[in-house]
Protein backbone atom coordinates (compact mmCIF):
# COMPACT_ATOMS: atom_id res chain seq x y z
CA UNK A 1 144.15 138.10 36.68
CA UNK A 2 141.03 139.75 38.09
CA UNK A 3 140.00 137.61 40.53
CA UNK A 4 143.67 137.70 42.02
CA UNK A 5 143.55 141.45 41.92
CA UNK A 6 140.27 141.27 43.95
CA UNK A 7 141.52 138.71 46.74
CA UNK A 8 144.67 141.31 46.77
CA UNK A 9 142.71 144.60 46.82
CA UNK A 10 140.42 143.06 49.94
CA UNK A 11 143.79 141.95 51.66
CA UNK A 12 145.57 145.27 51.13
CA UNK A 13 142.41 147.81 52.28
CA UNK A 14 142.19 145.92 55.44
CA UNK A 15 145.70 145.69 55.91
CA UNK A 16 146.52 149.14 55.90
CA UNK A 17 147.76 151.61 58.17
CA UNK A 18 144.48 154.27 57.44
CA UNK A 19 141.08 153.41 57.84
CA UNK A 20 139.38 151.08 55.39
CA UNK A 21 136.75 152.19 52.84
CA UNK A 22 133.97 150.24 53.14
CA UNK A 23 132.82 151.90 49.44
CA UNK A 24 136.14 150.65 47.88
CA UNK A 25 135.87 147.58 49.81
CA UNK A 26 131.96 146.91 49.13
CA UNK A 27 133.01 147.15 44.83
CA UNK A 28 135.72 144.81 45.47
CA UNK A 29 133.66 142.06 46.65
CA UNK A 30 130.90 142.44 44.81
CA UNK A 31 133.04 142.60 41.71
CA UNK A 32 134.37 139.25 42.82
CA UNK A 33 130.83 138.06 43.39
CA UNK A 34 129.94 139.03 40.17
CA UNK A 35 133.02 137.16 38.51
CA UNK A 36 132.02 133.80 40.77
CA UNK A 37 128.42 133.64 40.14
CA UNK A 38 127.52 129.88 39.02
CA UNK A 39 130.71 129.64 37.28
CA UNK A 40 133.03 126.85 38.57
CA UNK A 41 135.88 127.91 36.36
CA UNK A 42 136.29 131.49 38.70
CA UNK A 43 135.45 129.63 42.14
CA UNK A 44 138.00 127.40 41.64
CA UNK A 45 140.29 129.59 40.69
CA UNK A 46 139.61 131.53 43.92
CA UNK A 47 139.46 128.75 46.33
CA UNK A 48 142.91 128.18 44.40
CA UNK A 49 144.31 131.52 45.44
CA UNK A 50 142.85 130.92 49.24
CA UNK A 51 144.95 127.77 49.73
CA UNK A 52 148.32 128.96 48.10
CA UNK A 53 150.33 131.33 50.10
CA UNK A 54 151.50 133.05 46.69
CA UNK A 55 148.28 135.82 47.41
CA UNK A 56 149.80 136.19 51.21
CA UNK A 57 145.88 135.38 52.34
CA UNK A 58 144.87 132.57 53.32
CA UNK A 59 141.57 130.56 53.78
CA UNK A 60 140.48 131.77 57.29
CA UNK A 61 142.05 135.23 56.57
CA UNK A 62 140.05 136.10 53.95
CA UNK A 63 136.67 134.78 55.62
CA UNK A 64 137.57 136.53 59.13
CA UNK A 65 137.90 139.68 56.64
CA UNK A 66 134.57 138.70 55.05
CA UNK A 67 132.55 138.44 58.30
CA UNK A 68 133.98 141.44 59.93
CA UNK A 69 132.72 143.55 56.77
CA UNK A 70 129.33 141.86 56.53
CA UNK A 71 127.82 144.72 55.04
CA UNK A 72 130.24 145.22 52.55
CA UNK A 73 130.33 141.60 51.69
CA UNK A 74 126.91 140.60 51.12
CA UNK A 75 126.72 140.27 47.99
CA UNK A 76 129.85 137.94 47.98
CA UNK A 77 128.68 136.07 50.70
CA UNK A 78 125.36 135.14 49.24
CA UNK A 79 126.83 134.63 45.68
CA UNK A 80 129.25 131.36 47.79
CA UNK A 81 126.24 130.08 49.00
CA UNK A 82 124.11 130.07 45.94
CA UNK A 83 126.98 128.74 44.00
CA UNK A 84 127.81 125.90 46.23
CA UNK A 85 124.49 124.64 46.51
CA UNK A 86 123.73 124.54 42.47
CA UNK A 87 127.41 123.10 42.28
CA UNK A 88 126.58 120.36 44.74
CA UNK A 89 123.10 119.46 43.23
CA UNK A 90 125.62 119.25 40.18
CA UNK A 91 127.94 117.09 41.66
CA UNK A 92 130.47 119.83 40.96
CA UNK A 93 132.50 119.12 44.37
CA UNK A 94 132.85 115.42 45.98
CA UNK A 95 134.92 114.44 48.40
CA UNK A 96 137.70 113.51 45.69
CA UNK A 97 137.19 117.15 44.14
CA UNK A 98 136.61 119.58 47.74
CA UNK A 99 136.43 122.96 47.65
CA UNK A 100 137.19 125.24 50.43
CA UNK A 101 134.46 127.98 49.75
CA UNK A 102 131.98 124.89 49.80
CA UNK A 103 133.24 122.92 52.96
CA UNK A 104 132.85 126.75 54.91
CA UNK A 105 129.30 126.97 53.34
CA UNK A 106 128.40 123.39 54.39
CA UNK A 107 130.23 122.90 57.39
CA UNK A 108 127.34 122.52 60.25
């Protein structure tokens, strides 16, 4: 779906051989922002896709990605964190239902 072709696109401009475009890059994750935005269906789908090696990115991949393009993923970044805070005032996420994106965002 979508989100997968996001998490793939973001994998595949940093991964390349020429120089990443932060433009290309920057729609990316805001696109995925905008898919993840207060609804749990889409962030668990992606924090699916970050634990499974079937994307060939992983967890701490995709974060290292996100904090060495800060500027380009902004909007991503601050779309986790007010997600994950409505979800846990929800009780979305427990400890018998984690989820990655929200243990990164809470961790101290």
């Amino acid at each position: 779906g979508l989100v997968r072709f996001c998490v793939e696109e973001i994998r595949d401009a940093d991964s390349s051989d020429k120089p990443t475009d932060q433009t290309i890059l920057q729609y990316t994750f805001d696109l995925l922002a905008e898919l993840c935005k207060f609804c749990p269906p889409v962030f668990d789908h992606l924090n699916k896709l970050l634990v499974t090696p079937e994307t060939n990115v992983n967890f701490g991949t995709f974060i290292d990605l996100a904090t060495r393009h800060l500027v380009a993923s902004t909007m991503f970044l601050r779309v986790v964190i007010l997600s994950t805070q409505r979800f846990q005032r929800n009780g979305l996420y427990t400890k018998n239902r984690p989820c990655r994106l929200h243990g990164f965002i809470s961790d101290p």
